[in-house]
PDB file of N, CA and C in Angstrom:
ATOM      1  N   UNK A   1       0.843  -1.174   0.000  1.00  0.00           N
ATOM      2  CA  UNK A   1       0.000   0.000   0.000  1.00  0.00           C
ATOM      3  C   UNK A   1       0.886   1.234   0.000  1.00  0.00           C
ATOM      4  N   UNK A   2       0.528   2.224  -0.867  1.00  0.00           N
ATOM      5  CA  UNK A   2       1.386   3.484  -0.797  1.00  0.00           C
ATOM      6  C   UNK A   2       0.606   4.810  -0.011  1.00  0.00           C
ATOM      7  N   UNK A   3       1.289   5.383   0.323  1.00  0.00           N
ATOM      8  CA  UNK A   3       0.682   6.660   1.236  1.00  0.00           C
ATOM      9  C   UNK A   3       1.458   7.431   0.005  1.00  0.00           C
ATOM     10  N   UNK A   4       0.558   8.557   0.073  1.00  0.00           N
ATOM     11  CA  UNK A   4       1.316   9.751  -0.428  1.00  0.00           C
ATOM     12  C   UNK A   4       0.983  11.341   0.421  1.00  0.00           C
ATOM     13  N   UNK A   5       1.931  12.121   0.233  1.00  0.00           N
ATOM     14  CA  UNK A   5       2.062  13.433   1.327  1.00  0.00           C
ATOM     15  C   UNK A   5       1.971  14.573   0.636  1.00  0.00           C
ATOM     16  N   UNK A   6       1.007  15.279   0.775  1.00  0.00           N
ATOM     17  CA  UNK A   6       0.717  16.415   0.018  1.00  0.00           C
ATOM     18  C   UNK A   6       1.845  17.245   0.577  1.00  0.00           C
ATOM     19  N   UNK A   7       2.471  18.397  -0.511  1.00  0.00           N
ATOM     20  CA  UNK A   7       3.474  19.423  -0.705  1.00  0.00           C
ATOM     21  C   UNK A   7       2.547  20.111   0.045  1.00  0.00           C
ATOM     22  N   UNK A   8       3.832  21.590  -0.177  1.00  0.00           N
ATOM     23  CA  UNK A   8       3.072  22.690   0.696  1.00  0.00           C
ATOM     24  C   UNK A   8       2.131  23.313  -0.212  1.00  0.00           C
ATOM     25  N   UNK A   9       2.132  23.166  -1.417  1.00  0.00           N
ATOM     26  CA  UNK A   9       1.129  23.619  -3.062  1.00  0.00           C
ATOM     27  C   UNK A   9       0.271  23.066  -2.751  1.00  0.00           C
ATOM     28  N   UNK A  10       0.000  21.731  -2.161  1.00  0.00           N
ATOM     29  CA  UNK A  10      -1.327  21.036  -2.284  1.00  0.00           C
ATOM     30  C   UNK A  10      -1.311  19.812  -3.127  1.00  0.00           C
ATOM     31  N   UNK A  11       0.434  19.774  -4.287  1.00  0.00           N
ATOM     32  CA  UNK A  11       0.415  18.904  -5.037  1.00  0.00           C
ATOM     33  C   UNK A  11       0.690  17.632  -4.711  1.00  0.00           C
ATOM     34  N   UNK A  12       0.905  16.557  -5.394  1.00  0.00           N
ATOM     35  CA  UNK A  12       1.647  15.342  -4.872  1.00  0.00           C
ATOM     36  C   UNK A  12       3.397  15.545  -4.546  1.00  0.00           C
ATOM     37  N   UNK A  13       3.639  14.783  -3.622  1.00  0.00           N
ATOM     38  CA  UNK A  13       5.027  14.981  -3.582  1.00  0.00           C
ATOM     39  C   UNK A  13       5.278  13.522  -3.410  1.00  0.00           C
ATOM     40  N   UNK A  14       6.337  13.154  -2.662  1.00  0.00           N
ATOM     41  CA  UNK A  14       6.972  11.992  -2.845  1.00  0.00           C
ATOM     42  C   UNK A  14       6.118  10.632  -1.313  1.00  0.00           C
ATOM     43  N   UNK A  15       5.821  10.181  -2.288  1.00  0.00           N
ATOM     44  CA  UNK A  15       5.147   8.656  -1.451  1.00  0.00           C
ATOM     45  C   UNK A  15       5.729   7.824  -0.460  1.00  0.00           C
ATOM     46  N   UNK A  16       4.920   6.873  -0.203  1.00  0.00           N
ATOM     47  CA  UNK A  16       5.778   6.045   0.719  1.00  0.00           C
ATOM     48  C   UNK A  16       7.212   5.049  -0.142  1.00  0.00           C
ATOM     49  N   UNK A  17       6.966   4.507  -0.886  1.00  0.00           N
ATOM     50  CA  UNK A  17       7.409   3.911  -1.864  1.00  0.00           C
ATOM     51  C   UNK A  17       8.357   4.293  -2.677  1.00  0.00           C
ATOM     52  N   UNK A  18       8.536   5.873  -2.812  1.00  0.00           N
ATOM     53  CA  UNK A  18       9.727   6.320  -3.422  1.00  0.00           C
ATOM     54  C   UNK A  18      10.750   6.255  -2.462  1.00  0.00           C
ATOM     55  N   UNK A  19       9.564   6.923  -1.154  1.00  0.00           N
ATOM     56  CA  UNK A  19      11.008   7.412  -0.254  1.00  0.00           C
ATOM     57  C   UNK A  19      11.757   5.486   0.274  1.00  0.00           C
ATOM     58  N   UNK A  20      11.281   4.351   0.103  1.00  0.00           N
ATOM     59  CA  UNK A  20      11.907   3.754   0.579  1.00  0.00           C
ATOM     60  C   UNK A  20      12.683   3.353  -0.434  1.00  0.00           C
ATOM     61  N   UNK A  21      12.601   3.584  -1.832  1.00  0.00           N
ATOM     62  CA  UNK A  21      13.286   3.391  -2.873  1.00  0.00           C
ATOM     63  C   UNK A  21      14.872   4.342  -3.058  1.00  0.00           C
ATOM     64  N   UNK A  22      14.381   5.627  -2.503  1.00  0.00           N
ATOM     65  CA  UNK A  22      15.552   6.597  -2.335  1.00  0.00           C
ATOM     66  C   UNK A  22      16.861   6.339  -1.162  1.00  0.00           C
ATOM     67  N   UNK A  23      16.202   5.458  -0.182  1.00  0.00           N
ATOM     68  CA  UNK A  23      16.604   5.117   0.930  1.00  0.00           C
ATOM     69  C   UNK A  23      17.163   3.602   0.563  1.00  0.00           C
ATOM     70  N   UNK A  24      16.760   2.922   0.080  1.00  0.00           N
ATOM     71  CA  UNK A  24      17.884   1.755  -0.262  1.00  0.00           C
ATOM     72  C   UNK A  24      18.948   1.981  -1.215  1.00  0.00           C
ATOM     73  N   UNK A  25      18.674   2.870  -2.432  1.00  0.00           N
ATOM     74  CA  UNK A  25      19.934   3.798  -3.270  1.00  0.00           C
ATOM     75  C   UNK A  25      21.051   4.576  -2.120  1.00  0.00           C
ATOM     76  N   UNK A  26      20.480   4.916  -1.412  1.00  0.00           N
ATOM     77  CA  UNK A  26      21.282   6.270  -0.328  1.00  0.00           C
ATOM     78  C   UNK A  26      22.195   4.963   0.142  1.00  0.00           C
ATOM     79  N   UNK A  27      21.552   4.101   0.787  1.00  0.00           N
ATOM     80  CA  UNK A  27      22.510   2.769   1.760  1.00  0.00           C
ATOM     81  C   UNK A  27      23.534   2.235   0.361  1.00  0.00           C
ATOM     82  N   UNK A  28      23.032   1.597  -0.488  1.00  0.00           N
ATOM     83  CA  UNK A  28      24.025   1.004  -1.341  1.00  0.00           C
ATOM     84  C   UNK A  28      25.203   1.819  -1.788  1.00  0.00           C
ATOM     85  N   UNK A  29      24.555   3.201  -1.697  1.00  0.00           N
ATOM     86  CA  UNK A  29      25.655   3.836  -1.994  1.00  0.00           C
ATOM     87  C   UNK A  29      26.127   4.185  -0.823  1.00  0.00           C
ATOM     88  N   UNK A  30      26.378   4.496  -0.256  1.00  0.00           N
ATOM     89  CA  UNK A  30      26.910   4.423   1.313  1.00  0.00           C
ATOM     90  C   UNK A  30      27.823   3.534   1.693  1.00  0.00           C
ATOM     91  N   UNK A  31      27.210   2.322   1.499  1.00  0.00           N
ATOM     92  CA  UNK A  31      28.029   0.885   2.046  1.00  0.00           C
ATOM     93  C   UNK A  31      28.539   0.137   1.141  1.00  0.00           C
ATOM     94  N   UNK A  32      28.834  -0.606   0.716  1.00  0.00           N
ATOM     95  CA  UNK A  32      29.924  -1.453  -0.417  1.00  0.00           C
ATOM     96  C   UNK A  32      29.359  -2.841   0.774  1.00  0.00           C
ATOM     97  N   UNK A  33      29.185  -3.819  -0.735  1.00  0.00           N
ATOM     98  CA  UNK A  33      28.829  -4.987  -0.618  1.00  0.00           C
ATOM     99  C   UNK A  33      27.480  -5.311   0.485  1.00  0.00           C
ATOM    100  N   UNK A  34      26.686  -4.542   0.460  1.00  0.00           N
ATOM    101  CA  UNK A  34      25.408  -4.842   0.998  1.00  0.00           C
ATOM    102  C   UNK A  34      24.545  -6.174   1.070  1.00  0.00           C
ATOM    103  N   UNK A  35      24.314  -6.939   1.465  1.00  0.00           N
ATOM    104  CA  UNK A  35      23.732  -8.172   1.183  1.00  0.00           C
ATOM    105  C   UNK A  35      22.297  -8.035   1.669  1.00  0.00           C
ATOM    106  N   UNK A  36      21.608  -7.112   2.638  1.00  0.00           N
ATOM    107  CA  UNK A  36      20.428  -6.981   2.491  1.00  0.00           C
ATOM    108  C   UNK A  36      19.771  -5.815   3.056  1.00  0.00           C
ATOM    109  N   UNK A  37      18.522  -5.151   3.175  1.00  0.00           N
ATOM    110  CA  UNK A  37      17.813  -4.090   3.821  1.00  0.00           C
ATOM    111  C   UNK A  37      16.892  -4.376   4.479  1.00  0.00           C
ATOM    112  N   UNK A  38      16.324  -4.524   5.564  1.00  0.00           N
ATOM    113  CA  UNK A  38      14.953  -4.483   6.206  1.00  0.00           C
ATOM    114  C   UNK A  38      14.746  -3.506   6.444  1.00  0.00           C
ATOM    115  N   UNK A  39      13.396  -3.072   6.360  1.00  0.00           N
ATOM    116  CA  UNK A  39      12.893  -1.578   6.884  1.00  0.00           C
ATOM    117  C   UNK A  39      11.557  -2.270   8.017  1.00  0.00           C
ATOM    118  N   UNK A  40      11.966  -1.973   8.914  1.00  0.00           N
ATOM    119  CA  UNK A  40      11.174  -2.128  10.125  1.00  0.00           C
ATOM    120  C   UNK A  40       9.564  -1.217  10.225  1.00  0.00           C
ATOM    121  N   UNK A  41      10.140   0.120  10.552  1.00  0.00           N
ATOM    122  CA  UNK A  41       9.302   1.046  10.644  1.00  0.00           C
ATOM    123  C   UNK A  41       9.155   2.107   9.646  1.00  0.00           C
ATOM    124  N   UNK A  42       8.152   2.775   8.925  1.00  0.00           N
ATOM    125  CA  UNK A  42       8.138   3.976   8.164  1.00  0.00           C
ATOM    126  C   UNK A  42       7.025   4.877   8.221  1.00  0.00           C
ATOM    127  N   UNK A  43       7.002   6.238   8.831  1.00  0.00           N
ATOM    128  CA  UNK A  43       5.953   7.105   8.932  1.00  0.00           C
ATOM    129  C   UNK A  43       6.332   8.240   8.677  1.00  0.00           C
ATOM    130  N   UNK A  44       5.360   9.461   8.492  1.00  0.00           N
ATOM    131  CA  UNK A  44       5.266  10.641   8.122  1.00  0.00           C
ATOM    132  C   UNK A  44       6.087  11.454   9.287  1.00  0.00           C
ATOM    133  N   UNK A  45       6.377  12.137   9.040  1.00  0.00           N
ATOM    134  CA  UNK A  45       7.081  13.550  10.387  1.00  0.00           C
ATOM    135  C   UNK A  45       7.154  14.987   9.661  1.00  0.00           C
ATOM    136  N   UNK A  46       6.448  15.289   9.641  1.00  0.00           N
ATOM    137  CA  UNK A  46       6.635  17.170   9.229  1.00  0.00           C
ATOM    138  C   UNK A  46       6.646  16.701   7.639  1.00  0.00           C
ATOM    139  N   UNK A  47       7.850  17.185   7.229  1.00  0.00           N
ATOM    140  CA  UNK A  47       7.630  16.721   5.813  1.00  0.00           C
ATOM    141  C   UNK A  47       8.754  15.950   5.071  1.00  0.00           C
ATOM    142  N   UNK A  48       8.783  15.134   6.027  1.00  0.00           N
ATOM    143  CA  UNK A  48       9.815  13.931   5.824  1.00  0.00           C
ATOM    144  C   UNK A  48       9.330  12.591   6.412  1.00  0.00           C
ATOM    145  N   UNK A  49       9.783  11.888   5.272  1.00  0.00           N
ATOM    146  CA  UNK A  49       9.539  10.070   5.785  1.00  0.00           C
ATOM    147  C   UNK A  49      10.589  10.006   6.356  1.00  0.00           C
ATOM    148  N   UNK A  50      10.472   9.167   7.645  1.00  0.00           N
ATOM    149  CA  UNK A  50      11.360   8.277   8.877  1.00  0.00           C
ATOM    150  C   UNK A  50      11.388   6.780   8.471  1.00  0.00           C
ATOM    151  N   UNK A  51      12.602   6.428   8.366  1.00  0.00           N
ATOM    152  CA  UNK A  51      12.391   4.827   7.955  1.00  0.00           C
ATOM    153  C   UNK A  51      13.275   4.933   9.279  1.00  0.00           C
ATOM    154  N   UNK A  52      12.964   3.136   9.730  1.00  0.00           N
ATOM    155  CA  UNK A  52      14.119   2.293  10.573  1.00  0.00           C
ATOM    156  C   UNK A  52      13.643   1.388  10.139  1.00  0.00           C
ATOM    157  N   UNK A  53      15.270   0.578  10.567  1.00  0.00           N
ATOM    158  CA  UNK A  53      15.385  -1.031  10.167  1.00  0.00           C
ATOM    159  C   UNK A  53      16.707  -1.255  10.128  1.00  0.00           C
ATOM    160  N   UNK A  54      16.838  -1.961   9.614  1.00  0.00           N
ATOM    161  CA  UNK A  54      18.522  -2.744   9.966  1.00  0.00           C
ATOM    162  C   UNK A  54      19.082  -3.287   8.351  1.00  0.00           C
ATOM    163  N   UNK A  55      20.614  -3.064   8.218  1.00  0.00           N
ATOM    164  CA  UNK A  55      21.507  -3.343   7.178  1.00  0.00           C
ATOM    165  C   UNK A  55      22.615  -4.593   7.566  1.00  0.00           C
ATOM    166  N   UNK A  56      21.957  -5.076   6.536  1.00  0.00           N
ATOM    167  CA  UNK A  56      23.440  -6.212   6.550  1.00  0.00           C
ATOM    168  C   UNK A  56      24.238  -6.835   5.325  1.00  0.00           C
ATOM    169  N   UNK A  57      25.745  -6.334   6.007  1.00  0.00           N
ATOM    170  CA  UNK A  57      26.597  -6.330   4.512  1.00  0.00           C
ATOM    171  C   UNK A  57      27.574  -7.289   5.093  1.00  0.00           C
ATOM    172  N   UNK A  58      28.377  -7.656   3.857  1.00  0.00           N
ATOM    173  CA  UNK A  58      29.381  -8.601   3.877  1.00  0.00           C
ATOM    174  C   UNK A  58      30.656  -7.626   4.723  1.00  0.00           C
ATOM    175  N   UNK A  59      31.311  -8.890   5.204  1.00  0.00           N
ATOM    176  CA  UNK A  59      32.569  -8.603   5.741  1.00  0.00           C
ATOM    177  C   UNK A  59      33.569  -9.253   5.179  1.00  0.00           C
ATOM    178  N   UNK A  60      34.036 -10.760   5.331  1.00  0.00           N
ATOM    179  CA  UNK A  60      34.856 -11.448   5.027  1.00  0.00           C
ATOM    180  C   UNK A  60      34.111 -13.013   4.488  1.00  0.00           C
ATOM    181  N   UNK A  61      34.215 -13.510   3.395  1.00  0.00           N
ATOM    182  CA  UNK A  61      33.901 -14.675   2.801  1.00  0.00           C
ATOM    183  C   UNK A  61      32.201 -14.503   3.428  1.00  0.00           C
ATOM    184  N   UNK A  62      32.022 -14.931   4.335  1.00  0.00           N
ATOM    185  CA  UNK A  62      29.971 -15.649   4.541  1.00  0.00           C
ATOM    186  C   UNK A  62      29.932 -14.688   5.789  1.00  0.00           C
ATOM    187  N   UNK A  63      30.893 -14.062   6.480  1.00  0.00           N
ATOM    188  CA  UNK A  63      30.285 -12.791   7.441  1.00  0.00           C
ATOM    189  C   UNK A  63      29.544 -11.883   7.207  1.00  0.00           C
ATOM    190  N   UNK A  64      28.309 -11.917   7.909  1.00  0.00           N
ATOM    191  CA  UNK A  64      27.519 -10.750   7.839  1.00  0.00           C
ATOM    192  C   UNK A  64      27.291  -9.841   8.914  1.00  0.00           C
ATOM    193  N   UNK A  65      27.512  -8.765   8.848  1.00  0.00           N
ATOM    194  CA  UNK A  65      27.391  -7.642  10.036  1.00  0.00           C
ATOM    195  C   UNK A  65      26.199  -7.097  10.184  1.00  0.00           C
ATOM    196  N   UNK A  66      25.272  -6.817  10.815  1.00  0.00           N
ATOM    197  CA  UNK A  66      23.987  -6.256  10.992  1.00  0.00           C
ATOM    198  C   UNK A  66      23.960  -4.761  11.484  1.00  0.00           C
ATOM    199  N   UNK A  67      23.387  -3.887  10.823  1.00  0.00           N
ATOM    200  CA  UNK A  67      23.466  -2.653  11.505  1.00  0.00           C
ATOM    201  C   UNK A  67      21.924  -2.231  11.947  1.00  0.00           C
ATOM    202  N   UNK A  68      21.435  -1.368  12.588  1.00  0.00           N
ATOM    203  CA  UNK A  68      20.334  -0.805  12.469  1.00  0.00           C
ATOM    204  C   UNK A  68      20.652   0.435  12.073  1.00  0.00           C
ATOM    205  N   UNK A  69      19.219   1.568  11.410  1.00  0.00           N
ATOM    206  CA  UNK A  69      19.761   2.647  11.035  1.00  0.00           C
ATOM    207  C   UNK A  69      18.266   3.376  11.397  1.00  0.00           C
ATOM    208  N   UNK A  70      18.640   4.984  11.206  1.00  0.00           N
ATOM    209  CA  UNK A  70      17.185   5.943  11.139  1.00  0.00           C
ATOM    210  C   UNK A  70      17.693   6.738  10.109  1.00  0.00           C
ATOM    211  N   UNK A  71      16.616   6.967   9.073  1.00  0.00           N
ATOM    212  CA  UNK A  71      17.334   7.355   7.628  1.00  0.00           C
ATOM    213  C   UNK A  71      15.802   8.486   7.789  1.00  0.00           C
ATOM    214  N   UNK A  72      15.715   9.646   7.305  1.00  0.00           N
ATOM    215  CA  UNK A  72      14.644  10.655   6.970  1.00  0.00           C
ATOM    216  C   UNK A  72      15.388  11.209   5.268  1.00  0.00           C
ATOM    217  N   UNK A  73      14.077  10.931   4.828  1.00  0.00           N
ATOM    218  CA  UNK A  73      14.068  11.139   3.417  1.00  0.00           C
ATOM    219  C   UNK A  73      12.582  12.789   3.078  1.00  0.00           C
ATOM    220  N   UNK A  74      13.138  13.681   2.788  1.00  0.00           N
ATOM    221  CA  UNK A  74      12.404  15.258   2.844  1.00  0.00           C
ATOM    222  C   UNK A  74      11.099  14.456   1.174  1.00  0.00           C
ATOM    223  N   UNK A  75      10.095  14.774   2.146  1.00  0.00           N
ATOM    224  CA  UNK A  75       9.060  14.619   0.712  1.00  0.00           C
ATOM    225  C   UNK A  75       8.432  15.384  -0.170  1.00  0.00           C
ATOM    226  N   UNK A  76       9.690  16.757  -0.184  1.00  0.00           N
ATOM    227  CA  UNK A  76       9.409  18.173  -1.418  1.00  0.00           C
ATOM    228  C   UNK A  76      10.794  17.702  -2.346  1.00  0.00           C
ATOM    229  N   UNK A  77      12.020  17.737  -1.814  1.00  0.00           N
ATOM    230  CA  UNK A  77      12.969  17.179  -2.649  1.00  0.00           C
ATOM    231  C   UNK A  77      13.470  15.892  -3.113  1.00  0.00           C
ATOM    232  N   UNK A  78      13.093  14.769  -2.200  1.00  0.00           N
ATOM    233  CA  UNK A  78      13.148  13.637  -1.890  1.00  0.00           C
ATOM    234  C   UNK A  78      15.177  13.206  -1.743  1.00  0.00           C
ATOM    235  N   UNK A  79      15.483  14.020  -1.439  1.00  0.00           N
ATOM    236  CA  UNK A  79      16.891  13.803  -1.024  1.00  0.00           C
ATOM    237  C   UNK A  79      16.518  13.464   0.638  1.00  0.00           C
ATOM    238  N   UNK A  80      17.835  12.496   0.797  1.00  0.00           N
ATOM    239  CA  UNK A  80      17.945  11.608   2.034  1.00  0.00           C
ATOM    240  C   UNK A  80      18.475  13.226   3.206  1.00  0.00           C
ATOM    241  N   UNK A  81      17.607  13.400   4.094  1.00  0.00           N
ATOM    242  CA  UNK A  81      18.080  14.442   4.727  1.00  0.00           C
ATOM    243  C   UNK A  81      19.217  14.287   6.084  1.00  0.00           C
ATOM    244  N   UNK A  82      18.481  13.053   6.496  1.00  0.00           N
ATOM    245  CA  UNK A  82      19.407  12.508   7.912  1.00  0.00           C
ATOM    246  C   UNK A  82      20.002  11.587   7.493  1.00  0.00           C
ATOM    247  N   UNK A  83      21.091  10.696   8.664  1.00  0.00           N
ATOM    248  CA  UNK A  83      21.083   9.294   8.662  1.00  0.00           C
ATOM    249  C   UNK A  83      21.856   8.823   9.492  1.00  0.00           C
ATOM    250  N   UNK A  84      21.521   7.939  10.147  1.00  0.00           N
ATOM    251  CA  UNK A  84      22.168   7.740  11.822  1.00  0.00           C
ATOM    252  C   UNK A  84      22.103   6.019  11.685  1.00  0.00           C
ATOM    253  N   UNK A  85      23.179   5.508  11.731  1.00  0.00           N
ATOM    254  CA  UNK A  85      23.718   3.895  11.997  1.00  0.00           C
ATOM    255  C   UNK A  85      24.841   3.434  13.212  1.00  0.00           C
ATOM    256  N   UNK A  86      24.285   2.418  13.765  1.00  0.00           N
ATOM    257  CA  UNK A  86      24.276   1.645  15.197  1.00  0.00           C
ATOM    258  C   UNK A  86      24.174   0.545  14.872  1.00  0.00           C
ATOM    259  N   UNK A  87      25.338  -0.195  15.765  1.00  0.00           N
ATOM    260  CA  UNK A  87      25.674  -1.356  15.874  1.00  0.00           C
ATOM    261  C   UNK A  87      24.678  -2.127  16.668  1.00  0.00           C
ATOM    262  N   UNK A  88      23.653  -2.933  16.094  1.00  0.00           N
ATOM    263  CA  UNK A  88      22.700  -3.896  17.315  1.00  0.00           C
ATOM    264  C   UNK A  88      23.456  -4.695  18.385  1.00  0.00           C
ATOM    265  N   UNK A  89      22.392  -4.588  19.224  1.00  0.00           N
ATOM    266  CA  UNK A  89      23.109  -4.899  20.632  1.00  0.00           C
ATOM    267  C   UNK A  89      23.093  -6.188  20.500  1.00  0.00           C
ATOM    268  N   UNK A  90      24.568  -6.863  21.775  1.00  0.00           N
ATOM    269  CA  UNK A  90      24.908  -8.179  21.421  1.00  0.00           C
ATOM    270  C   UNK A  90      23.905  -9.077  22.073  1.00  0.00           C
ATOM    271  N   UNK A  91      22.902  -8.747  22.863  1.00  0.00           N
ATOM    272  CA  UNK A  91      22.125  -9.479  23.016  1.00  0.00           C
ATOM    273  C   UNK A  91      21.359  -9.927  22.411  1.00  0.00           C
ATOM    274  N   UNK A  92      20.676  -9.182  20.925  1.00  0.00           N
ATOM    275  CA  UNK A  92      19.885  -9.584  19.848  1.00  0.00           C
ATOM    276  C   UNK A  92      21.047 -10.604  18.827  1.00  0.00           C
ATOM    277  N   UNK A  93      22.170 -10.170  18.936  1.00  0.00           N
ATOM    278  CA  UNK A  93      23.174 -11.203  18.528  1.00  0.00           C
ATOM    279  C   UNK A  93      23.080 -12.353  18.457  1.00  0.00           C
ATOM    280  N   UNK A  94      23.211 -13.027  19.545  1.00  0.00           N
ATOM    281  CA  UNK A  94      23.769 -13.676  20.654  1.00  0.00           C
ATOM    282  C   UNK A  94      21.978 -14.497  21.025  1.00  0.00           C
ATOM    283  N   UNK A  95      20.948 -14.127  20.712  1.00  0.00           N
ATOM    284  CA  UNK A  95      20.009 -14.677  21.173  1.00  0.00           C
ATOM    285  C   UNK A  95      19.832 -16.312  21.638  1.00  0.00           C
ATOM    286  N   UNK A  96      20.756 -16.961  20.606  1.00  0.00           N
ATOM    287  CA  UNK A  96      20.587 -18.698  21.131  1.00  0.00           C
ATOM    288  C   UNK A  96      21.632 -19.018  21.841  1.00  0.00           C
ATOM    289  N   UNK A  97      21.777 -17.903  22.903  1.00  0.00           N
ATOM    290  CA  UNK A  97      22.240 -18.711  24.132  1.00  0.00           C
ATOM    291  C   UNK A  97      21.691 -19.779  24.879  1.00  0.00           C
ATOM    292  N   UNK A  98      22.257 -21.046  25.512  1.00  0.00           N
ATOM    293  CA  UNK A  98      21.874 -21.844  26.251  1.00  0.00           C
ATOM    294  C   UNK A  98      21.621 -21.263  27.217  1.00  0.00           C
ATOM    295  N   UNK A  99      21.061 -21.214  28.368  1.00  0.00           N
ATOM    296  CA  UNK A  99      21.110 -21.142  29.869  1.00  0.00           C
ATOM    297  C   UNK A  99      21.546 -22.143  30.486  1.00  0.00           C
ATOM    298  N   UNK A 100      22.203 -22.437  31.690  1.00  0.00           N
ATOM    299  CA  UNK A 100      22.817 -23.736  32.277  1.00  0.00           C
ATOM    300  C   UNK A 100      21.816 -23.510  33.914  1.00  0.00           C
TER     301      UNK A 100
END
């Protein structure tokens, strides 16, 4: 389903769907060797889409590193305005720990 966000004209401006389209271009180009994107969360804020979710790219041979990120994409220009990436905590890591 696409949302779309009226400009300050009243016209169409940029949808849900672009902005997550602009936002996986922004990461690939950003990061080298990407192996995947989840987008968790995505909503309206003033006049910018908020995505979160988490990146995971290659490291060495079958390593994959997981990041989470908060990316705001402006829905008059549709250029990526923010972008903030964090290392997930090792407890979401690490989840199949045994207990003894």
């Amino acid at each position: 389903m696409r949302i779309y966000a009226l400009g300050l004209n009243g016209g169409e401006t940029l949808d849900s769907g672009e902005a997550e389209t602009r936002a996986r271009q922004f990461i690939i180009q950003r990061r080298s060797r990407v192996k995947r994107i989840f987008f968790r969360t995505m909503y309206r804020e003033g006049d910018a889409w908020v995505l979160n979710g988490e990146v995971g790219f290659k490291r060495m041979y079958f390593f994959v590193t997981l990041r989470s990120f908060k990316l705001q994409v402006s829905t008059n220009t549709g250029e990526v305005t923010s972008y903030e990436e964090a290392n997930l905590q090792n407890a979401k890591k690490q989840g199949q720990e045994k207990s003894s």
